[in-house]
Every structure is written in C-alpha cells, then in structure tokens.
PDB file of N, CA and C in Angstrom:
ATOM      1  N   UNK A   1    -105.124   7.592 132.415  1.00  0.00           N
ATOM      2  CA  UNK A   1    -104.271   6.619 131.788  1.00  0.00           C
ATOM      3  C   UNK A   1    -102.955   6.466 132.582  1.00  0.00           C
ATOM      4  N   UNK A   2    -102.613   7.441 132.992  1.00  0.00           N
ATOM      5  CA  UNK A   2    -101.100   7.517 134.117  1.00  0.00           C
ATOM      6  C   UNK A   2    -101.513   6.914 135.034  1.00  0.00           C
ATOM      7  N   UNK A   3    -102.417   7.025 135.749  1.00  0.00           N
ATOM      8  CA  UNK A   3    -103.073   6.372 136.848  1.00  0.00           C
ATOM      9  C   UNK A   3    -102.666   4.860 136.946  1.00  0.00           C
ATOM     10  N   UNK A   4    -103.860   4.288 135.758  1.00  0.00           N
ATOM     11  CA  UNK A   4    -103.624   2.919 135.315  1.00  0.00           C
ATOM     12  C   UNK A   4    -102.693   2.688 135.162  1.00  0.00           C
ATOM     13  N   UNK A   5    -101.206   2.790 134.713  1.00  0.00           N
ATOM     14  CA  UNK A   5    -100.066   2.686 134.440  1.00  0.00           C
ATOM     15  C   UNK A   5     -99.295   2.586 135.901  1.00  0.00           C
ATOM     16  N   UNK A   6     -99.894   3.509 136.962  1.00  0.00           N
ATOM     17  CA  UNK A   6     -98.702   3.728 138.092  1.00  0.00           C
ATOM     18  C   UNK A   6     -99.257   1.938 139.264  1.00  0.00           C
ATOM     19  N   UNK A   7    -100.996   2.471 138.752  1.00  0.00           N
ATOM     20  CA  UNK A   7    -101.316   1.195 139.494  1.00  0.00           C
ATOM     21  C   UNK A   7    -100.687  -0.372 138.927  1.00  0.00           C
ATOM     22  N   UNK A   8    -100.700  -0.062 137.798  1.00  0.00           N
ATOM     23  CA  UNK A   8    -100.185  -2.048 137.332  1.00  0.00           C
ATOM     24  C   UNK A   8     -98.607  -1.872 137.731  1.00  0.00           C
ATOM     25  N   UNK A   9     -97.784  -1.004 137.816  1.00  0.00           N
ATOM     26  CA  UNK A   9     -96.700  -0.970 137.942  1.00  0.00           C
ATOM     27  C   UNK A   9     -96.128  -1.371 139.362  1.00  0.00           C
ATOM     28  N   UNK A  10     -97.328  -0.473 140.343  1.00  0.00           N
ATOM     29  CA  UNK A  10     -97.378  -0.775 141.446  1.00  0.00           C
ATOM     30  C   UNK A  10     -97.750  -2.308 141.598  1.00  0.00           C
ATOM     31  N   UNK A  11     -98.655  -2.111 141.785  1.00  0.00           N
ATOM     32  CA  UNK A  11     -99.066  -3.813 141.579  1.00  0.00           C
ATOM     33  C   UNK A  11     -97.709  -4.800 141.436  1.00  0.00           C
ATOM     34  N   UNK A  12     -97.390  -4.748 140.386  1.00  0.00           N
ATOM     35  CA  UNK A  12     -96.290  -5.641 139.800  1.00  0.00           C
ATOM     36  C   UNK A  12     -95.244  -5.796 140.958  1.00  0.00           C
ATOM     37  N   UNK A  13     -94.646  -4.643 141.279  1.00  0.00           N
ATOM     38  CA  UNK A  13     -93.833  -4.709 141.928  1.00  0.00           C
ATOM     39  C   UNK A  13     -94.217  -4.981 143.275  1.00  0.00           C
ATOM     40  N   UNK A  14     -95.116  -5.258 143.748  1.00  0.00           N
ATOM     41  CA  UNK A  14     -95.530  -5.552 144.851  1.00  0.00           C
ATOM     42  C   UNK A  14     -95.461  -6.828 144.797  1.00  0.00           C
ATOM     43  N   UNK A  15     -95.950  -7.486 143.872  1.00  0.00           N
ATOM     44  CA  UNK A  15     -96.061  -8.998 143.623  1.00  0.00           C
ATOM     45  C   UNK A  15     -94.667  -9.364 143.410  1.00  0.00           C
ATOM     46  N   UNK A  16     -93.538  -8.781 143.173  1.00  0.00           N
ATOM     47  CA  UNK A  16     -92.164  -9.524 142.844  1.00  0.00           C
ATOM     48  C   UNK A  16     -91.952  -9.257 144.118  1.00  0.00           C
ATOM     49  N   UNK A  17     -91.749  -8.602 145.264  1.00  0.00           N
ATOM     50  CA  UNK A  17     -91.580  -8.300 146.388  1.00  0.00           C
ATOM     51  C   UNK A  17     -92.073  -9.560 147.440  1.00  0.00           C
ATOM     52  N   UNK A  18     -93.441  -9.642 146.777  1.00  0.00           N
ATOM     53  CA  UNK A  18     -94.107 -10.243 147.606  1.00  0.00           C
ATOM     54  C   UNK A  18     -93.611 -12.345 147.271  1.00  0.00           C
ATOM     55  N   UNK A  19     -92.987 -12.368 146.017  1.00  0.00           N
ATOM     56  CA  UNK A  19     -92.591 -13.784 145.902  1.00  0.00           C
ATOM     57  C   UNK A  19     -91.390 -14.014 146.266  1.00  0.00           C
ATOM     58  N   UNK A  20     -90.287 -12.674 146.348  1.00  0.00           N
ATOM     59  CA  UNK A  20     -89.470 -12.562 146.897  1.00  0.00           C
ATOM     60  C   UNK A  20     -89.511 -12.816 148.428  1.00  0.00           C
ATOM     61  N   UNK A  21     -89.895 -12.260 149.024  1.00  0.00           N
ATOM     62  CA  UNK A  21     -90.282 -12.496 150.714  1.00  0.00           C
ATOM     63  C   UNK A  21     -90.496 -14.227 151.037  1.00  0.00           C
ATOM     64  N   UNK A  22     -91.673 -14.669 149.589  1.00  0.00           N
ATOM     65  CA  UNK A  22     -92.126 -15.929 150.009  1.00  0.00           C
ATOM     66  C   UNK A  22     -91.224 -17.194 150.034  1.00  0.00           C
ATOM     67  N   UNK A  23     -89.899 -16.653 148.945  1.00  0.00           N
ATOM     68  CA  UNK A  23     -88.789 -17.572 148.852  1.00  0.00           C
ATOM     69  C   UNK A  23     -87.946 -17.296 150.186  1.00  0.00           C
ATOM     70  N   UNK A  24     -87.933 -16.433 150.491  1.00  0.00           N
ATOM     71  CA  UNK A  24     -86.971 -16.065 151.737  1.00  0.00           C
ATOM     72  C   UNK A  24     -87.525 -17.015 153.076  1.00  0.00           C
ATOM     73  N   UNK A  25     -88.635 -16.880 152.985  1.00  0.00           N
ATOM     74  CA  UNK A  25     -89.403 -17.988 154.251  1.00  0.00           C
ATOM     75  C   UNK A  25     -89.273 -19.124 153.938  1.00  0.00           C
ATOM     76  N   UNK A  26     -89.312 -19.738 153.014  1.00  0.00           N
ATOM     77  CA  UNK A  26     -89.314 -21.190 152.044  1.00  0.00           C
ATOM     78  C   UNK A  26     -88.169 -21.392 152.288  1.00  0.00           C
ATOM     79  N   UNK A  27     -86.738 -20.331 152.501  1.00  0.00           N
ATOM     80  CA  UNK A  27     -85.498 -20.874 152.352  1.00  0.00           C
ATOM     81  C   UNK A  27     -85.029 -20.665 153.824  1.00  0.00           C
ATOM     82  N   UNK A  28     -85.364 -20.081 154.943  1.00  0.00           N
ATOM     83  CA  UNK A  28     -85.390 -20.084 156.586  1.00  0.00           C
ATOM     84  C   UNK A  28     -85.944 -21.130 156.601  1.00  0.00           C
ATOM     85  N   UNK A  29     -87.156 -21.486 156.452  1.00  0.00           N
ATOM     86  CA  UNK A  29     -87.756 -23.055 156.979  1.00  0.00           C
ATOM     87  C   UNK A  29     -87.184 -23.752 156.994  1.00  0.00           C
ATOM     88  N   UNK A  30     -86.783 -24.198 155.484  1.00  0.00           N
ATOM     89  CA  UNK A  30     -85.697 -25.465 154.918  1.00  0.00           C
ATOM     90  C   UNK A  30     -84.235 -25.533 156.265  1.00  0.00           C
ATOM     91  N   UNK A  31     -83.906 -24.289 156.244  1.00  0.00           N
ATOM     92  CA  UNK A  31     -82.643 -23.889 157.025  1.00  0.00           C
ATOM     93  C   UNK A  31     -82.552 -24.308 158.302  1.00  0.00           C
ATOM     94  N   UNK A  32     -84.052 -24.274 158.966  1.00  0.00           N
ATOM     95  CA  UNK A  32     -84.684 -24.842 160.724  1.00  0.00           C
ATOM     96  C   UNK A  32     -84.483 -26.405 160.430  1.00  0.00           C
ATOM     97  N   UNK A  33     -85.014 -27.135 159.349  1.00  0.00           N
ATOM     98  CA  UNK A  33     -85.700 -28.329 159.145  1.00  0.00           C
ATOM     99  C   UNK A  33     -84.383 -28.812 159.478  1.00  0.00           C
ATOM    100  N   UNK A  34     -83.360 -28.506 158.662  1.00  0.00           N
ATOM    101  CA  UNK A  34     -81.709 -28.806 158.174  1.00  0.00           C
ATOM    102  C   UNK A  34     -81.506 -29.132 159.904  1.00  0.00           C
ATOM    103  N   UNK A  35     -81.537 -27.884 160.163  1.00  0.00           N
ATOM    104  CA  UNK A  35     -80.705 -27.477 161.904  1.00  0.00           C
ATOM    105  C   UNK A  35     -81.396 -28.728 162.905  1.00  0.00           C
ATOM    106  N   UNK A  36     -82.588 -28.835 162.942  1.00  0.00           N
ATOM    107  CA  UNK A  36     -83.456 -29.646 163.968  1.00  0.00           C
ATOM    108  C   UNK A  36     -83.028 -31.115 163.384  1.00  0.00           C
ATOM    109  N   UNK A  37     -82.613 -31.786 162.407  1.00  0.00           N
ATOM    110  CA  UNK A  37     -82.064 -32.721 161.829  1.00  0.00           C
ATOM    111  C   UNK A  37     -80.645 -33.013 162.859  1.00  0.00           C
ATOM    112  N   UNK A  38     -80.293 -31.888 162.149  1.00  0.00           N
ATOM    113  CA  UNK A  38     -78.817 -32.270 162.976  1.00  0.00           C
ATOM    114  C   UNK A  38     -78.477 -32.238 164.355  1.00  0.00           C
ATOM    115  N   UNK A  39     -79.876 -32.033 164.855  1.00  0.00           N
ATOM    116  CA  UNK A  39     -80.017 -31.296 166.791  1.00  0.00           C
ATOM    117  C   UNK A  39     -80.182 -33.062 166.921  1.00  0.00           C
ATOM    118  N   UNK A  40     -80.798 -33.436 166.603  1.00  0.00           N
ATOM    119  CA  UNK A  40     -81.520 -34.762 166.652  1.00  0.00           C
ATOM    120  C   UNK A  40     -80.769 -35.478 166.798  1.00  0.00           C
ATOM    121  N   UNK A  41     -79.738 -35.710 165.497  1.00  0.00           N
ATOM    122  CA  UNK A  41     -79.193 -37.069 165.469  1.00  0.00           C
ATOM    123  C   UNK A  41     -77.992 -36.780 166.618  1.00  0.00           C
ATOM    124  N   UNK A  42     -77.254 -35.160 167.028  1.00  0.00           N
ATOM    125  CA  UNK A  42     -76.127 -35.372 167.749  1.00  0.00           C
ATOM    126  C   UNK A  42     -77.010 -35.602 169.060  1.00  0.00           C
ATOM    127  N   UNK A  43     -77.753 -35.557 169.486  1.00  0.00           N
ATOM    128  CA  UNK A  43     -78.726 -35.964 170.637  1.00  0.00           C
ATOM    129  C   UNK A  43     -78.877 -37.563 170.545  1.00  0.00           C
ATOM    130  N   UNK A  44     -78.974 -37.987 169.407  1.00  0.00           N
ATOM    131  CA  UNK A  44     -78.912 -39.232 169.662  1.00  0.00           C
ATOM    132  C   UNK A  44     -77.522 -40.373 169.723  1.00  0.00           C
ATOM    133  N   UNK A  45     -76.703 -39.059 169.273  1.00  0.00           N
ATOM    134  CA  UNK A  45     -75.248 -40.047 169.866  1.00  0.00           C
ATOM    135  C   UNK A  45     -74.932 -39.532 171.086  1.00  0.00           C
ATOM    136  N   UNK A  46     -75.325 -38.518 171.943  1.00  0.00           N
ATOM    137  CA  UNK A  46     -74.812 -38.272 172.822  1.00  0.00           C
ATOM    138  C   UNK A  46     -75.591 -39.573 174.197  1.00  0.00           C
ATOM    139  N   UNK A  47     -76.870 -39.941 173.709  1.00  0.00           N
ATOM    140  CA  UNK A  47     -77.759 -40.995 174.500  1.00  0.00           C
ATOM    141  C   UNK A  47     -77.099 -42.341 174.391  1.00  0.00           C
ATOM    142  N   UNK A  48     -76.583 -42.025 173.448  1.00  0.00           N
ATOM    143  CA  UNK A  48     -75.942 -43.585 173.172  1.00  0.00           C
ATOM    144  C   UNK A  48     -75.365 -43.445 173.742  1.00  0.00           C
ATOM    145  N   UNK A  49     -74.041 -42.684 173.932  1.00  0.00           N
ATOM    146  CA  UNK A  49     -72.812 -42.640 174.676  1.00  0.00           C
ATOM    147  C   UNK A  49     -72.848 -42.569 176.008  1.00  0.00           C
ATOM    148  N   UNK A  50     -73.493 -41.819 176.583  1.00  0.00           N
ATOM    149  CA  UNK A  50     -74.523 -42.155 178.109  1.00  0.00           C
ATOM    150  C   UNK A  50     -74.913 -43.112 178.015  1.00  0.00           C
ATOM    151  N   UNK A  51     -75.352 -43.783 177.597  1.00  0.00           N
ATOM    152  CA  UNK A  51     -75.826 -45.091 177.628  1.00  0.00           C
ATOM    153  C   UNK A  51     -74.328 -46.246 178.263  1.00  0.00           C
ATOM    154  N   UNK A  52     -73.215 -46.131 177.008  1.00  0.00           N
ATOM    155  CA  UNK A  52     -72.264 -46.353 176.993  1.00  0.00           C
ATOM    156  C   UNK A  52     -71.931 -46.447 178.534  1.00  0.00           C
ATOM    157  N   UNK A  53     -71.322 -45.331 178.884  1.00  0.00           N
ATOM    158  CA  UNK A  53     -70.668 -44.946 180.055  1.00  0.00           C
ATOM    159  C   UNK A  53     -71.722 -45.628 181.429  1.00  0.00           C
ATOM    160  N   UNK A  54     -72.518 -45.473 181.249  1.00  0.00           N
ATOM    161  CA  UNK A  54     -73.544 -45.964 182.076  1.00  0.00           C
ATOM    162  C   UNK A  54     -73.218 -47.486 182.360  1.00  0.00           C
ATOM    163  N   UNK A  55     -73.121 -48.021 181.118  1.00  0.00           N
ATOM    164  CA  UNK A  55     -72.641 -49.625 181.064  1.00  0.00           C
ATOM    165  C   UNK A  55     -71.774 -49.644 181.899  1.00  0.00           C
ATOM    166  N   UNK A  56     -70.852 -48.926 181.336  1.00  0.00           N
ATOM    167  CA  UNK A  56     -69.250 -49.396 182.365  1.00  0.00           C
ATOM    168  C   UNK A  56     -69.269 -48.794 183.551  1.00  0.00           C
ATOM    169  N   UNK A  57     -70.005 -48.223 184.157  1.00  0.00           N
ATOM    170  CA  UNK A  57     -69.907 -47.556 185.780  1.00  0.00           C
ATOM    171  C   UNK A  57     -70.701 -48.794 186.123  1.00  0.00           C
ATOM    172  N   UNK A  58     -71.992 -49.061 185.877  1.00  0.00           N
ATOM    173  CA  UNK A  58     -72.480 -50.899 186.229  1.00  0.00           C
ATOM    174  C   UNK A  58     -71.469 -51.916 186.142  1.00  0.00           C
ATOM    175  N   UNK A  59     -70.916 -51.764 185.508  1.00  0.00           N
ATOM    176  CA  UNK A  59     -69.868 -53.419 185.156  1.00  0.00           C
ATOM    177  C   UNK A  59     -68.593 -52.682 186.567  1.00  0.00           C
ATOM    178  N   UNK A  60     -68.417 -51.837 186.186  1.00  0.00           N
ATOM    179  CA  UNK A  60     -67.272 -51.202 187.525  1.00  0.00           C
ATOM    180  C   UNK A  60     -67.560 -51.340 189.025  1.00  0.00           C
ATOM    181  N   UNK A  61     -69.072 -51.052 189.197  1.00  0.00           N
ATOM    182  CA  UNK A  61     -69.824 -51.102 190.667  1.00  0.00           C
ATOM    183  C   UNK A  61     -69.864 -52.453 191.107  1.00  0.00           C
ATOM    184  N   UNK A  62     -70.284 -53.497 189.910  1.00  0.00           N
ATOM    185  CA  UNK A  62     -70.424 -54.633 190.619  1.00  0.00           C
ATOM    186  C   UNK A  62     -69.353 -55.289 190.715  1.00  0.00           C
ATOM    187  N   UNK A  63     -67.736 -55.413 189.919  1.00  0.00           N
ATOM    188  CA  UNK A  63     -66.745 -55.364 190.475  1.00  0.00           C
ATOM    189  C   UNK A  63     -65.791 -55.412 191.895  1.00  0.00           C
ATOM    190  N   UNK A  64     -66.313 -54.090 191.964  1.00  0.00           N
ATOM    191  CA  UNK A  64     -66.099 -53.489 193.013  1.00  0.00           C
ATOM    192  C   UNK A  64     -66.783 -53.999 194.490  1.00  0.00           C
ATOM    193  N   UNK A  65     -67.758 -54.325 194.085  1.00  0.00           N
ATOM    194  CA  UNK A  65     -68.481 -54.482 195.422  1.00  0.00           C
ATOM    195  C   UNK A  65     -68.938 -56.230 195.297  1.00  0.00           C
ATOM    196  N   UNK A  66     -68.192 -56.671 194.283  1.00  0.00           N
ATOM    197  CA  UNK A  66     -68.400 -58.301 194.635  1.00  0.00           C
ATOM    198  C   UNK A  66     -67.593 -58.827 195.854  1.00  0.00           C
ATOM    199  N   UNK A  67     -66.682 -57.981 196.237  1.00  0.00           N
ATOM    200  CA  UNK A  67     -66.098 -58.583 197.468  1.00  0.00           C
ATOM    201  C   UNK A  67     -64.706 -59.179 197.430  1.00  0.00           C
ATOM    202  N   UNK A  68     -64.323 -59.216 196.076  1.00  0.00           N
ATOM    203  CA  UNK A  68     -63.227 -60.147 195.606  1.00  0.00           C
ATOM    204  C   UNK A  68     -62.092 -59.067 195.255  1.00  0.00           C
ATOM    205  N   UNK A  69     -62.064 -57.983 196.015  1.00  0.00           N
ATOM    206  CA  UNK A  69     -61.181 -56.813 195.705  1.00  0.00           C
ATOM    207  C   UNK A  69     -59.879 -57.204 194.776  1.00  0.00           C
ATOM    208  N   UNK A  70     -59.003 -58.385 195.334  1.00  0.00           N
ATOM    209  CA  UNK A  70     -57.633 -58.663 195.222  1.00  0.00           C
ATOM    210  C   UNK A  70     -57.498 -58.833 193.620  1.00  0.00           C
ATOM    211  N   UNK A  71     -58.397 -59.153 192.832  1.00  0.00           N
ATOM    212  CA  UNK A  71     -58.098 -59.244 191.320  1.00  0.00           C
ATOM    213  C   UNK A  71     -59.014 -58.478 190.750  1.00  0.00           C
ATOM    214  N   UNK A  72     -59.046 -57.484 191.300  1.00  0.00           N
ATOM    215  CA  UNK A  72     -59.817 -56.390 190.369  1.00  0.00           C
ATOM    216  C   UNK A  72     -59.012 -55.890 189.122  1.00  0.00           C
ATOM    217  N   UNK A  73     -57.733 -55.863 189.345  1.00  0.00           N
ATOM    218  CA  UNK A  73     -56.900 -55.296 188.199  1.00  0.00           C
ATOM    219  C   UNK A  73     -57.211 -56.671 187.017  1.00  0.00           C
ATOM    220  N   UNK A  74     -57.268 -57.134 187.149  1.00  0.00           N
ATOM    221  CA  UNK A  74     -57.414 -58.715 186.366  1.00  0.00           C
ATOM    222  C   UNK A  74     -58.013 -58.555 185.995  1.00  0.00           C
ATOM    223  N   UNK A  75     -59.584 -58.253 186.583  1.00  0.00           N
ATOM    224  CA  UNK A  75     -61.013 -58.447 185.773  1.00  0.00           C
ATOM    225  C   UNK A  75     -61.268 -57.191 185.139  1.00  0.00           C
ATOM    226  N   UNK A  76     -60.483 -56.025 184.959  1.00  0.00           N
ATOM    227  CA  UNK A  76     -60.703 -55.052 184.204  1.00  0.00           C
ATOM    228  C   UNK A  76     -59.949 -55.396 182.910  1.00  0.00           C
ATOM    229  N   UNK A  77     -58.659 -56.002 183.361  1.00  0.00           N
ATOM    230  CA  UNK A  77     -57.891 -56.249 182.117  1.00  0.00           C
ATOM    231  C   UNK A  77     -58.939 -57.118 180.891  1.00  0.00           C
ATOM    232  N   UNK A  78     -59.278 -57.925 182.186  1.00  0.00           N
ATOM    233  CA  UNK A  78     -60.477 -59.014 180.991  1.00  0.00           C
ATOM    234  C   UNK A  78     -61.603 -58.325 180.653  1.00  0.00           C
ATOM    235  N   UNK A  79     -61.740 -57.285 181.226  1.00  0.00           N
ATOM    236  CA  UNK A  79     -63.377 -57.185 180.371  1.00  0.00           C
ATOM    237  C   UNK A  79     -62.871 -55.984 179.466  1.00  0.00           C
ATOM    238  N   UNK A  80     -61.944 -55.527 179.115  1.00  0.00           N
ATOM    239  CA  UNK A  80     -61.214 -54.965 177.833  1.00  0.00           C
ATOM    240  C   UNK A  80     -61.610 -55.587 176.554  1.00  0.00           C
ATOM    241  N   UNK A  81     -61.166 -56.945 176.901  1.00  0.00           N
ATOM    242  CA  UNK A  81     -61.294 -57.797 175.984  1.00  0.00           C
ATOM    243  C   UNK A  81     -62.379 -58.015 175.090  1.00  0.00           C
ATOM    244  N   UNK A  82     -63.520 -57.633 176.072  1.00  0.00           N
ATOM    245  CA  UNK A  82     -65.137 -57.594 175.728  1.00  0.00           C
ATOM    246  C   UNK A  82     -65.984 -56.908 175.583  1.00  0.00           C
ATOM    247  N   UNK A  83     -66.680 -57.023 174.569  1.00  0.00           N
ATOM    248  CA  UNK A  83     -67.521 -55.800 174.010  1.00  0.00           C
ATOM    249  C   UNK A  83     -68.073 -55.235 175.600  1.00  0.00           C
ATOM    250  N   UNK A  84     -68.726 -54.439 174.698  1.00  0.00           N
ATOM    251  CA  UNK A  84     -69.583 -53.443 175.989  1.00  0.00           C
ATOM    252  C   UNK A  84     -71.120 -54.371 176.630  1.00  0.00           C
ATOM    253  N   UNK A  85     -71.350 -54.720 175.467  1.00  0.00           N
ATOM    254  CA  UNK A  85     -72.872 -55.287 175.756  1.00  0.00           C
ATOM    255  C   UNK A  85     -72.167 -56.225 176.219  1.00  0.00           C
ATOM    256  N   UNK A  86     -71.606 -57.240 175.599  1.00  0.00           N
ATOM    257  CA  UNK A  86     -71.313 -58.509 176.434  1.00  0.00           C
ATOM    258  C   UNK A  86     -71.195 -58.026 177.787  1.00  0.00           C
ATOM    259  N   UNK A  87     -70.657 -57.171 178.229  1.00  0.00           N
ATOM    260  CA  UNK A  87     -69.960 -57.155 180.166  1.00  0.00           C
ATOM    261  C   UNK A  87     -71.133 -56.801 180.896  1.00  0.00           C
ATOM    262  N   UNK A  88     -72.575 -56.301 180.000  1.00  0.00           N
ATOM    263  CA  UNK A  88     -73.660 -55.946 180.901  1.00  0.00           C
ATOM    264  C   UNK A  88     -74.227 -56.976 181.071  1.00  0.00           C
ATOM    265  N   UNK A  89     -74.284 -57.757 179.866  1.00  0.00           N
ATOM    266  CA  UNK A  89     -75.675 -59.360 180.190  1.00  0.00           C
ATOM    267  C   UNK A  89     -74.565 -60.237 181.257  1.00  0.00           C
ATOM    268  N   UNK A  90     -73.504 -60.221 182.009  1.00  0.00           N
ATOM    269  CA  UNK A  90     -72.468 -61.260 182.560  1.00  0.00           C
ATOM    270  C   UNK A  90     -72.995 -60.805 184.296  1.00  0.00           C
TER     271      UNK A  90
END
C-alpha cells in the first residue's frame, strides 16, 4: 500500500514537472518568434535606407560626371527640394 502511494505521488510530481518544463519551452519559443520579428523588420529598414543612400550616390555620380561641373552647387541645392524617388526617375 506504501508502495502504491510513493508511486502515484511520484508519478504526480513528475507530471507537474513535466508541464512545467513544457510551459518553459512554449514560453522560449514565443520569446525566438518575438526576437526573429524584430530581426526582420530592423533588416528591413536598414534595406530601405541602403536603398536610400544608394539613390543619392546615383543622383551625385551623374551630377558629377555630366560635365557641367560649374553649377553643381545649384543642382544639389535643387534636388533638396525633391523627393528622393523623384531625383532617380530624372
């Protein structure tokens, strides 16, 4: 009868142990899912922003190498004025 008693006891507590553990993994996962979320989206502003910069070293190169050196200060002032996309389709 002690026997039976040590085994369900055992038992038991094995099983709270064991749902315990299972929440602990359930709540690391969630914790990765969270993290890889947020890996993502700052990855995707950092592409944008490369992207960005990318624009304006193109709009700067061809500037530069149109030949028309003497109002370069001019045509930077003007393309201030203008979005980003606009100065790539020009």
């Amino acid at each position: 009868m002690a026997f039976t008693a040590l085994m369900v006891a055992l038992i038991t507590v094995v099983s709270i142990l064991a749902g315990a553990y299972k929440r602990h993994l359930a709540y690391r996962e969630r914790k990765l899912e969270i993290m890889v979320g947020q890996t993502a989206e700052k990855a995707a502003q950092y592409a944008a922003h490369s992207a960005q910069l990318e624009n304006r070293v193109r709009v700067l190169e061809r500037i530069i190498t149109d030949g028309r050196s003497s109002d370069i200060a001019m045509q930077i002032e003007a393309l201030r004025d203008i979005e980003p996309t606009e100065a790539t389709t020009q």
